[in-house]
N, C-alpha and C. Protein backbone atom coordinates (compact mmCIF):
# COMPACT_ATOMS: atom_id res chain seq x y z
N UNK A 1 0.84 -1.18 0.00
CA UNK A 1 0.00 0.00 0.00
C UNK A 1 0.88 1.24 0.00
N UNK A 2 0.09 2.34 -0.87
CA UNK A 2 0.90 3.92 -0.65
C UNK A 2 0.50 4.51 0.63
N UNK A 3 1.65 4.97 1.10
CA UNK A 3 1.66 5.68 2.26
C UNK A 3 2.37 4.72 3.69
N UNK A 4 2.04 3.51 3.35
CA UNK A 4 2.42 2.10 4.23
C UNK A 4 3.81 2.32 4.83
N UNK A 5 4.41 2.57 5.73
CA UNK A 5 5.73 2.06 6.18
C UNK A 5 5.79 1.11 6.21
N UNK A 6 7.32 -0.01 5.75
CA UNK A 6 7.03 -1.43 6.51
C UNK A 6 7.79 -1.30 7.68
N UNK A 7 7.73 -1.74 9.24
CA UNK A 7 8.23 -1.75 10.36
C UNK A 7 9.73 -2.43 10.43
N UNK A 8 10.50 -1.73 10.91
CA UNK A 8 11.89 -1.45 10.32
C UNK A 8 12.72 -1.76 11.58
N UNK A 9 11.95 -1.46 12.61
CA UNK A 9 12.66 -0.77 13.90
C UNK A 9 13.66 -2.12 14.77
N UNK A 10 14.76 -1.75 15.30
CA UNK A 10 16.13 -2.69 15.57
C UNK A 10 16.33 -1.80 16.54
N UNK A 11 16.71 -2.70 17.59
CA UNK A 11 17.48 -1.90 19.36
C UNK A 11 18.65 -1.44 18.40
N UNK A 12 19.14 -0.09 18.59
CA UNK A 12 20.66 -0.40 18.88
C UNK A 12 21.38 -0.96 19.73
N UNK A 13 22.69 -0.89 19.08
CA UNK A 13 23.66 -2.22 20.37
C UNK A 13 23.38 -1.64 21.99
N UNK A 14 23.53 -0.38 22.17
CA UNK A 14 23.31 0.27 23.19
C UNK A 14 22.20 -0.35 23.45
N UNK A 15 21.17 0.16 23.32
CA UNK A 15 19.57 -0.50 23.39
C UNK A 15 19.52 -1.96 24.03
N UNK A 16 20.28 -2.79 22.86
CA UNK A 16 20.13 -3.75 23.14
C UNK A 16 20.78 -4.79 24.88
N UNK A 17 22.13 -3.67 24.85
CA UNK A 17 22.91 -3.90 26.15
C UNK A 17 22.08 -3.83 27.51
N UNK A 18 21.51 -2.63 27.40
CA UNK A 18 20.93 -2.14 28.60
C UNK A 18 19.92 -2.81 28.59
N UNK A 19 19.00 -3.40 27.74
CA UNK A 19 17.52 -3.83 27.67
C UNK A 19 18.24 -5.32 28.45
N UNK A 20 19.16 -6.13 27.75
CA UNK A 20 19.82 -7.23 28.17
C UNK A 20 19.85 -7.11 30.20
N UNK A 21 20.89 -6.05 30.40
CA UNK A 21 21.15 -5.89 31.69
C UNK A 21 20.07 -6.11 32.61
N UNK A 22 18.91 -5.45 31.72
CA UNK A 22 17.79 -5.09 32.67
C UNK A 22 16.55 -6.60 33.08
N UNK A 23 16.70 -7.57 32.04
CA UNK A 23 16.73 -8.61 32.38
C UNK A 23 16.73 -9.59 33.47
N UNK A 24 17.98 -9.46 34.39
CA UNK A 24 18.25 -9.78 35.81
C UNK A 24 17.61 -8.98 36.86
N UNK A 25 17.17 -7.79 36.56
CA UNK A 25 17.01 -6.79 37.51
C UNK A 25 15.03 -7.06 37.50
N UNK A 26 14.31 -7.00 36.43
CA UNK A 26 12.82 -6.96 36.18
C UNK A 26 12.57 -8.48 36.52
N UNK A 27 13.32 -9.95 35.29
CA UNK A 27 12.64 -10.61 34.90
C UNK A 27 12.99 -11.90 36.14
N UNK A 28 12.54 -12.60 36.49
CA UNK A 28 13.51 -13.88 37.34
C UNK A 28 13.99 -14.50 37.22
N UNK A 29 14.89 -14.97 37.84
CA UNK A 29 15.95 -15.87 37.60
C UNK A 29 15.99 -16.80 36.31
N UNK A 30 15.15 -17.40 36.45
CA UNK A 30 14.68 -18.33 35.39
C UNK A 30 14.64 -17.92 33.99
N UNK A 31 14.91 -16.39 33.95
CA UNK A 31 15.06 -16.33 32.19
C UNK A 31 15.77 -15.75 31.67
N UNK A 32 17.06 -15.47 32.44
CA UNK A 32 18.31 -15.39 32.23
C UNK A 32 19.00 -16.33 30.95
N UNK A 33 18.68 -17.16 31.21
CA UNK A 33 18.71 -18.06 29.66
C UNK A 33 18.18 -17.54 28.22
N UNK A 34 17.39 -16.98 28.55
CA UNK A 34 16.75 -16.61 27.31
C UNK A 34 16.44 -15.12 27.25
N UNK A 35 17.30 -14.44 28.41
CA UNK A 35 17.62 -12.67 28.29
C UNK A 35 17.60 -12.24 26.40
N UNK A 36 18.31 -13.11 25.77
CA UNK A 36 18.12 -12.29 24.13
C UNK A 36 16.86 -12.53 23.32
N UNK A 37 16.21 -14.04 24.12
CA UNK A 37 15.07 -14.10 23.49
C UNK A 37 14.15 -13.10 23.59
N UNK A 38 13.98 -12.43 24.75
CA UNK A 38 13.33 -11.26 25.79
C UNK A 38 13.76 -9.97 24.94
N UNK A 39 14.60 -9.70 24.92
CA UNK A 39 15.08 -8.44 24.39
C UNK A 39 14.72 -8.38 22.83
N UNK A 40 14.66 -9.81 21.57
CA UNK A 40 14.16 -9.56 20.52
C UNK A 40 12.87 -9.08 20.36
N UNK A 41 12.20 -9.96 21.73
CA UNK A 41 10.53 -9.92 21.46
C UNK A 41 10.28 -8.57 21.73
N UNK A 42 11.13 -7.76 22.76
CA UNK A 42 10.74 -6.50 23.19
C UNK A 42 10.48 -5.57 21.51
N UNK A 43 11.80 -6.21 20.74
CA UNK A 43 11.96 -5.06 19.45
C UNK A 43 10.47 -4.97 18.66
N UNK A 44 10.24 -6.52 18.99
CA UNK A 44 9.16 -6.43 17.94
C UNK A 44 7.70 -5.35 18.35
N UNK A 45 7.74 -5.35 20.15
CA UNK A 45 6.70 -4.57 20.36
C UNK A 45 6.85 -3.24 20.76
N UNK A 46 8.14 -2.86 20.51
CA UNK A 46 8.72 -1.65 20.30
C UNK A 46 8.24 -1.52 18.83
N UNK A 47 8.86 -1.67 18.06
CA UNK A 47 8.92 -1.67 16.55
C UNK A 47 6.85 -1.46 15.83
N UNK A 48 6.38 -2.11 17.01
CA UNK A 48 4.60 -1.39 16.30
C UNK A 48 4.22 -0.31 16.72
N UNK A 49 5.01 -0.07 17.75
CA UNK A 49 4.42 1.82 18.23
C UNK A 49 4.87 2.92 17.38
N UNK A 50 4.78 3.70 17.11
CA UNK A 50 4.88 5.18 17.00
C UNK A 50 6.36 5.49 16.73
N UNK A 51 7.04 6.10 15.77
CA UNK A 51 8.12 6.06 15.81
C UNK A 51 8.79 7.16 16.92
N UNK A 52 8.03 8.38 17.28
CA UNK A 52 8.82 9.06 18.14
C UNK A 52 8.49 8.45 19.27
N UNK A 53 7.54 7.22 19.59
CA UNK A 53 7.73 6.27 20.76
C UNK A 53 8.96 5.66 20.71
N UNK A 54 9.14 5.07 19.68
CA UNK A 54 10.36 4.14 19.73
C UNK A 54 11.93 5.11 20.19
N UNK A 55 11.99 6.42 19.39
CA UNK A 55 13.13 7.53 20.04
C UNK A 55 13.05 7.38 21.66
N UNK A 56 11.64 8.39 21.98
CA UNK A 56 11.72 7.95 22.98
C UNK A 56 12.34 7.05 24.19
N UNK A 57 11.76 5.24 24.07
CA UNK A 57 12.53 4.35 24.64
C UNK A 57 13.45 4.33 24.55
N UNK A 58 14.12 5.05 23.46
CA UNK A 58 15.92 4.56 23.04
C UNK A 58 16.49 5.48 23.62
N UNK A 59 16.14 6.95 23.89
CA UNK A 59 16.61 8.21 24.90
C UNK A 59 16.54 7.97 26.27
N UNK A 60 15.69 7.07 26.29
CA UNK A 60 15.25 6.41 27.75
C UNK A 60 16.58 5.81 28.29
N UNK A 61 16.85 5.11 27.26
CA UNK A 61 17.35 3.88 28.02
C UNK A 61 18.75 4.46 27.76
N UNK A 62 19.42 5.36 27.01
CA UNK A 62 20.19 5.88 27.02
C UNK A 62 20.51 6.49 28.33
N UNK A 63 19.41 7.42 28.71
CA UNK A 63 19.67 8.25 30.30
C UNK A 63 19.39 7.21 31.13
N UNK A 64 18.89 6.20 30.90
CA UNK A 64 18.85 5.50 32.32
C UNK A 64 20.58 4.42 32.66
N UNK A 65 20.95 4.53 31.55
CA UNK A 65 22.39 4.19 31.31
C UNK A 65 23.66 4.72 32.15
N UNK A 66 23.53 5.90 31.33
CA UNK A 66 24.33 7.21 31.98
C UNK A 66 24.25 7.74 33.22
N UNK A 67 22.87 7.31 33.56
CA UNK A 67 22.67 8.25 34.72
C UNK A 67 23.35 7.44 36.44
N UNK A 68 23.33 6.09 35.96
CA UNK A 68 24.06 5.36 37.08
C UNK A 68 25.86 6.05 36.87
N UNK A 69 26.48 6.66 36.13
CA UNK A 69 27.62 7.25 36.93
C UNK A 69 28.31 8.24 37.54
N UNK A 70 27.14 9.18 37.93
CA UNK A 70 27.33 9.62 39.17
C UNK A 70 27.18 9.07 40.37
N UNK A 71 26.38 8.39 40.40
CA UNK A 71 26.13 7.45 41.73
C UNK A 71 26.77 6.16 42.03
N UNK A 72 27.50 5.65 41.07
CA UNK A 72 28.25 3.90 40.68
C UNK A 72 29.89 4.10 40.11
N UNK A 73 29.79 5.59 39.32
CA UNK A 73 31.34 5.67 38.63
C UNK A 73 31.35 4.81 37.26
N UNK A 74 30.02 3.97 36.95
CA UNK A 74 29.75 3.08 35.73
C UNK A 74 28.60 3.15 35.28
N UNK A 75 28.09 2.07 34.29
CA UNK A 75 27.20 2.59 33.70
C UNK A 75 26.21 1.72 34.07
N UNK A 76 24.83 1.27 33.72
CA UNK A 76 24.17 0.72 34.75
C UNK A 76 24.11 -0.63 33.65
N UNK A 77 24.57 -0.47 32.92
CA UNK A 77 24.70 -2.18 31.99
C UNK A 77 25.76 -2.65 32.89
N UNK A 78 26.68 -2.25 33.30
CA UNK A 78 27.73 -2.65 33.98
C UNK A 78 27.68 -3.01 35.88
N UNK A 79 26.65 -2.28 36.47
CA UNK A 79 26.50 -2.38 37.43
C UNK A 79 26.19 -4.10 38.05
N UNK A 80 26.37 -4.52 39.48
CA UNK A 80 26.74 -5.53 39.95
C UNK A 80 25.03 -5.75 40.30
N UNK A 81 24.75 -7.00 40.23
CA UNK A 81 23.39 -7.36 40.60
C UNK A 81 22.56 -6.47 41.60
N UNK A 82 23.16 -6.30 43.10
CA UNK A 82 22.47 -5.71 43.99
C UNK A 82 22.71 -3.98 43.81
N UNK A 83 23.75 -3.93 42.82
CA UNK A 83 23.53 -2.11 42.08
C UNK A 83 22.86 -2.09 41.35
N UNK A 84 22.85 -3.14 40.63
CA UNK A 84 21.51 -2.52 39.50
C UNK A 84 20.31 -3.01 40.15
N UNK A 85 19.72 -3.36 41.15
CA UNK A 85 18.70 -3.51 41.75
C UNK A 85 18.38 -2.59 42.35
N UNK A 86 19.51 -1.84 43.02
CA UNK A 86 18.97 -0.59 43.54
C UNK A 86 18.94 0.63 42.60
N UNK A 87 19.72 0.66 41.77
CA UNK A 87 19.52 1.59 40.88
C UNK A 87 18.46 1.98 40.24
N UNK A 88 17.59 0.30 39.76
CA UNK A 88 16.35 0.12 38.81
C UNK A 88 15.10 0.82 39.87
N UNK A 89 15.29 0.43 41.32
CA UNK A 89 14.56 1.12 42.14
C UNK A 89 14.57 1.98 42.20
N UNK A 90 15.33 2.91 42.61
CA UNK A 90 15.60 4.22 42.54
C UNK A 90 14.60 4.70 41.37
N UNK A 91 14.69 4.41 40.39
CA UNK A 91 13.82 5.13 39.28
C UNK A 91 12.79 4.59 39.57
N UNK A 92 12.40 3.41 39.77
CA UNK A 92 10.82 2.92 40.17
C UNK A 92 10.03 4.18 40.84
N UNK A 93 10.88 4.54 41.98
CA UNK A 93 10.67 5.26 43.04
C UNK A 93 11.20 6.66 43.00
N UNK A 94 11.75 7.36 41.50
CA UNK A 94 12.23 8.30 40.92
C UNK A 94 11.94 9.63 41.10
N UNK A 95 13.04 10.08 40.68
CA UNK A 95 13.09 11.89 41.23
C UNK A 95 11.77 12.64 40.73
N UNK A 96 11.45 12.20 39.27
CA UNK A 96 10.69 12.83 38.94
C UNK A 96 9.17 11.85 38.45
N UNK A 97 8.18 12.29 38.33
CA UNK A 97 7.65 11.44 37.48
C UNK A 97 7.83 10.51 36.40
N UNK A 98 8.49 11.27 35.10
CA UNK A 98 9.08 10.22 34.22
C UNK A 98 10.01 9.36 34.41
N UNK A 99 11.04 9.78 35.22
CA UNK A 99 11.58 8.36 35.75
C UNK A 99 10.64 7.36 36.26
N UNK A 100 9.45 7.58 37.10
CA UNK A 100 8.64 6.64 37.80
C UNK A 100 7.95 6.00 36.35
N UNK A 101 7.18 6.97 35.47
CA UNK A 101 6.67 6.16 34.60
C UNK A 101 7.50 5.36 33.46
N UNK A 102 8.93 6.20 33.11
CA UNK A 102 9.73 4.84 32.39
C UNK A 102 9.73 3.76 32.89
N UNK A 103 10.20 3.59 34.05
CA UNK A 103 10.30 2.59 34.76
C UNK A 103 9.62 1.62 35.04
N UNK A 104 8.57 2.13 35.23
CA UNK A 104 6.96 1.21 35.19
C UNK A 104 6.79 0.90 33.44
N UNK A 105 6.80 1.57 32.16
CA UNK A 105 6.95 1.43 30.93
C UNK A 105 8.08 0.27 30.44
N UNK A 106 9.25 0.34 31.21
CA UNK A 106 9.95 -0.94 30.55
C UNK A 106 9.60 -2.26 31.51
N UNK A 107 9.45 -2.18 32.37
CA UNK A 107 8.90 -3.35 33.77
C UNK A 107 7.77 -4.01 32.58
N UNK A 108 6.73 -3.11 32.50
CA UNK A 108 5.96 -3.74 31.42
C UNK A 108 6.28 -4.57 30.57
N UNK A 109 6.24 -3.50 29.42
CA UNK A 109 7.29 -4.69 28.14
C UNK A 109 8.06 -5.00 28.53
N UNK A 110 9.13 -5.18 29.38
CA UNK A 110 9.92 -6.54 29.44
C UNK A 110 9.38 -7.61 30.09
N UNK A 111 8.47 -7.64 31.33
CA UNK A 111 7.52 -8.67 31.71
C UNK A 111 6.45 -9.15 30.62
N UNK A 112 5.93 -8.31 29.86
CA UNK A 112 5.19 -8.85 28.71
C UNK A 112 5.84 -10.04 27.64
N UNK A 113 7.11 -9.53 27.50
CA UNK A 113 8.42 -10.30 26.60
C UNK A 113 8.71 -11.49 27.42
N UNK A 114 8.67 -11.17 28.71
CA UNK A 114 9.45 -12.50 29.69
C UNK A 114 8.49 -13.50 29.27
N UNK A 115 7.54 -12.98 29.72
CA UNK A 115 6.18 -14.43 29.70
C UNK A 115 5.50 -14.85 28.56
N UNK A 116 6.24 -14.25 27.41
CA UNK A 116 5.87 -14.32 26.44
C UNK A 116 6.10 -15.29 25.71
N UNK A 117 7.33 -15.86 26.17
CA UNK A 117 8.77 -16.81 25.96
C UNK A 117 7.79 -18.41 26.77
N UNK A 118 8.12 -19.20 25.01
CA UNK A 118 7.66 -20.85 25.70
C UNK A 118 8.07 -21.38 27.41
N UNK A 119 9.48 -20.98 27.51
CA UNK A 119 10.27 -21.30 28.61
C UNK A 119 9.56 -21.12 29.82
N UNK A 120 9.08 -19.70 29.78
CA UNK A 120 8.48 -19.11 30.90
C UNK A 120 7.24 -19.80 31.25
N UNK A 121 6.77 -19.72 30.16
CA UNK A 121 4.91 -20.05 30.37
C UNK A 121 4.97 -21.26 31.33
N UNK A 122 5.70 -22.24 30.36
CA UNK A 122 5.89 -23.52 31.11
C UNK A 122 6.12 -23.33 32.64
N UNK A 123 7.15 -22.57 32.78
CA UNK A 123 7.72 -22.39 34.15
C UNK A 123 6.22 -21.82 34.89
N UNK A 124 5.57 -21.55 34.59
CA UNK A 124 4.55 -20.92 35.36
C UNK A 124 3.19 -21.90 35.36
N UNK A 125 3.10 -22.59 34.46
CA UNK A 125 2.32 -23.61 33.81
C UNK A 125 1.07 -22.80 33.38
N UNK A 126 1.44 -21.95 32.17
CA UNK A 126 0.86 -21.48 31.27
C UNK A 126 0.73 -21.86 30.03
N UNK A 127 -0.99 -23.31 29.84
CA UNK A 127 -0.84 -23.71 28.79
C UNK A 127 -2.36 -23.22 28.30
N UNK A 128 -2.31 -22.55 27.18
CA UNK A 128 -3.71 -22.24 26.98
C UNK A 128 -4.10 -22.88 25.96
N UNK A 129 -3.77 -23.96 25.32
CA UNK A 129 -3.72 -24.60 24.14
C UNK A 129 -5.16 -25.52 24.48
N UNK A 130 -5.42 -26.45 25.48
CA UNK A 130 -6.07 -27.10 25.86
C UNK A 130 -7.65 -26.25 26.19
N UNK A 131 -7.02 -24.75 27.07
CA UNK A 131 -8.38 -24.69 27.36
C UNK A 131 -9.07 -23.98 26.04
N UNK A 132 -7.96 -23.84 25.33
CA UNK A 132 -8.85 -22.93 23.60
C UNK A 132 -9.50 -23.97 22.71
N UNK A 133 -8.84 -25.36 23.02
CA UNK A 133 -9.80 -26.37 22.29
C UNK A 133 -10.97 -26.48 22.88
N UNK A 134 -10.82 -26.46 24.40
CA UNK A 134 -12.00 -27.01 25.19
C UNK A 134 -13.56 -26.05 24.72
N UNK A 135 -13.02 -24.67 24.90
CA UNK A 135 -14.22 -23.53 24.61
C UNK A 135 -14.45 -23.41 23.41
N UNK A 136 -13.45 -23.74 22.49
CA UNK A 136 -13.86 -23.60 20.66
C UNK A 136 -15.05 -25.03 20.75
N UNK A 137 -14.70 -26.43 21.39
CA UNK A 137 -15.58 -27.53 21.20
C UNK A 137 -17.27 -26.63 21.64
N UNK A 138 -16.84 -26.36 22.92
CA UNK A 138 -18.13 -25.70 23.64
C UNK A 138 -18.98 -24.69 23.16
N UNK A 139 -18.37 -23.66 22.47
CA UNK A 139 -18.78 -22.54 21.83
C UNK A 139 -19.50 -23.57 20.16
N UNK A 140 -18.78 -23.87 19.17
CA UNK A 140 -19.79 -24.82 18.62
C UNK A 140 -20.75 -25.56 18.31
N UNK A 141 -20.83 -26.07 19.73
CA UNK A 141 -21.84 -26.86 20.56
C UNK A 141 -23.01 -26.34 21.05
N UNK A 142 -22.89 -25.08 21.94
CA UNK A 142 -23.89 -24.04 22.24
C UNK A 142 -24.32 -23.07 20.99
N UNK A 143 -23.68 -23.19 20.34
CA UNK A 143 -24.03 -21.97 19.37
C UNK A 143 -24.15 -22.48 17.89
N UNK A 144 -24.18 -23.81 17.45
CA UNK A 144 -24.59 -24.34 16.05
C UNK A 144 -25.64 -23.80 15.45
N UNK A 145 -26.73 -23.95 16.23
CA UNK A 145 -28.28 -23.64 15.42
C UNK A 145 -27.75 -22.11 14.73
N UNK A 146 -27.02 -21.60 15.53
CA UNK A 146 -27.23 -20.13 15.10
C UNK A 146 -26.57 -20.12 13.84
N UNK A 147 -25.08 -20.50 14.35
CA UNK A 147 -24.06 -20.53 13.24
C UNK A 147 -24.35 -21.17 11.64
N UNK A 148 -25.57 -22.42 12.16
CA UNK A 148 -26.19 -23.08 11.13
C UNK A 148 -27.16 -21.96 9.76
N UNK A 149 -28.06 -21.52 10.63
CA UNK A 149 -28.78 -20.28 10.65
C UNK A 149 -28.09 -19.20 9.77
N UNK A 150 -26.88 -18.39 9.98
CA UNK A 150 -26.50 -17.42 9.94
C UNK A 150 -25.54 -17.77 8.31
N UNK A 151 -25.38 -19.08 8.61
CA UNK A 151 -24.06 -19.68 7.26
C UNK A 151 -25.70 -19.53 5.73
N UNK A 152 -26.26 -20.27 6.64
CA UNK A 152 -27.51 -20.21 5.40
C UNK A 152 -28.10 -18.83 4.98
N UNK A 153 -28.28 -18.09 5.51
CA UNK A 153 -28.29 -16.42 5.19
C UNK A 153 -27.34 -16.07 3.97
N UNK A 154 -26.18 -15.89 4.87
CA UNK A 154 -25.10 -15.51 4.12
C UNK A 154 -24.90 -16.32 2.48
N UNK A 155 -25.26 -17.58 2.46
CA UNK A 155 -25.18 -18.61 0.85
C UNK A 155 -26.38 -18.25 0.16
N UNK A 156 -27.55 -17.56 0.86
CA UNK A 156 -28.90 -17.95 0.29
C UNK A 156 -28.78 -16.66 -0.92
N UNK A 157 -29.53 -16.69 -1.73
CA UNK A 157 -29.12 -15.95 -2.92
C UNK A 157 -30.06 -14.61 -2.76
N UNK A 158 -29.50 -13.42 -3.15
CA UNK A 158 -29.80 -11.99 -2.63
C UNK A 158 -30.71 -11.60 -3.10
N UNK A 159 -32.46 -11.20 -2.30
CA UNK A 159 -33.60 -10.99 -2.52
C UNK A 159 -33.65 -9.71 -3.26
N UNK A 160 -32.94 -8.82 -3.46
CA UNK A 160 -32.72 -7.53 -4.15
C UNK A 160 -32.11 -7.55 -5.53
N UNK A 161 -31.64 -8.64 -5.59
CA UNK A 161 -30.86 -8.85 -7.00
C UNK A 161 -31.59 -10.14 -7.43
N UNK A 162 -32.77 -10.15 -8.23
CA UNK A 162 -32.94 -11.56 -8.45
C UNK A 162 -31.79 -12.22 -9.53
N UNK A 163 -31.88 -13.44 -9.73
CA UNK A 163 -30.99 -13.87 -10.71
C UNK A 163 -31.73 -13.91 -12.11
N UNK A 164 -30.53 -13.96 -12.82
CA UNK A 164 -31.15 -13.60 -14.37
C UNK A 164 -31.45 -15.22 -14.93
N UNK A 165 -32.31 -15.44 -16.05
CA UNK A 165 -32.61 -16.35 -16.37
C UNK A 165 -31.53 -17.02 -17.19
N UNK A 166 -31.46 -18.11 -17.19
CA UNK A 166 -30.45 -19.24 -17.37
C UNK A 166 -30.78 -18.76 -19.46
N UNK A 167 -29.28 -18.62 -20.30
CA UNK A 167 -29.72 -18.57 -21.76
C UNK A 167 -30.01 -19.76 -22.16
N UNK A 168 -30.77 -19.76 -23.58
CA UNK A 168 -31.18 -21.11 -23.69
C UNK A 168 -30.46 -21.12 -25.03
């Protein structure tokens, strides 16, 4: 289509470092294994928003980078587990509002990304496969006559347009 962007959008390495770091600090233990799986999925739901959203996150995560060395002497990709735990708090609990709401903004999507991941679900025993057969059987079941009903509508031939006679 004209006018269409196709969705383009890639962490930078930066991006990608800090989104990584932040991993240990948001997601639990358990998906440390799959920290890059987490961080791709993030791109992708980065990558459908808004492009001065996507600046945004990436200025974000830039200052939330930088901003650990005044307080650490490093940067907060670099910081030691229980520094970047307090650090990530600190903004939870932030100077200003937008620190509080970045903070709450990547907690999100990266918990959205964590559990998003086969690994996780399992770990949580998140299988919805079973109960979507169960309610598709059920929904069928309760609702045929209609569906029966509604299919025959839709095939039956259009009272406004009669059909033309067959040539001979």
């Amino acid at each position: 289509m004209r006018g269409m962007k196709e969705m383009t959008y890639q962490h930078s390495e930066s991006t990608r470092i800090v989104l990584r770091s932040l991993v240990r600090v948001i997601c639990p233990p358990e998906a440390a294994p799959i920290a890059d799986d987490i961080v791709a999925h993030m791109a992708l739901t980065i990558g459908a928003s808004p492009a001065v959203l996507q600046k945004l996150i990436g200025t974000g995560l830039t200052t939330y980078d930088l901003g650990a060395l005044p307080r650490y002497g490093k940067r907060a990709r670099s910081l030691s587990d229980a520094q970047a735990e307090a650090y990530y708090v600190s903004w939870e609990h932030g100077l200003t509002p937008l620190h509080v709401q970045f903070a709450r903004a990547i907690n999100q999507l990266m918990s959205l990304s964590c559990y998003e991941q086969p690994l996780m679900m399992e770990a949580v025993g998140f299988r919805p496969g079973p109960w979507i057969d169960e309610v598709r059987a059920k929904r069928l079941r309760v609702f045929a006559a209609d569906v029966a009903r509604q299919e025959a509508q839709v095939l039956a031939p259009d009272p406004l347009r009669p059909s033309k006679p067959e040539a001979r």
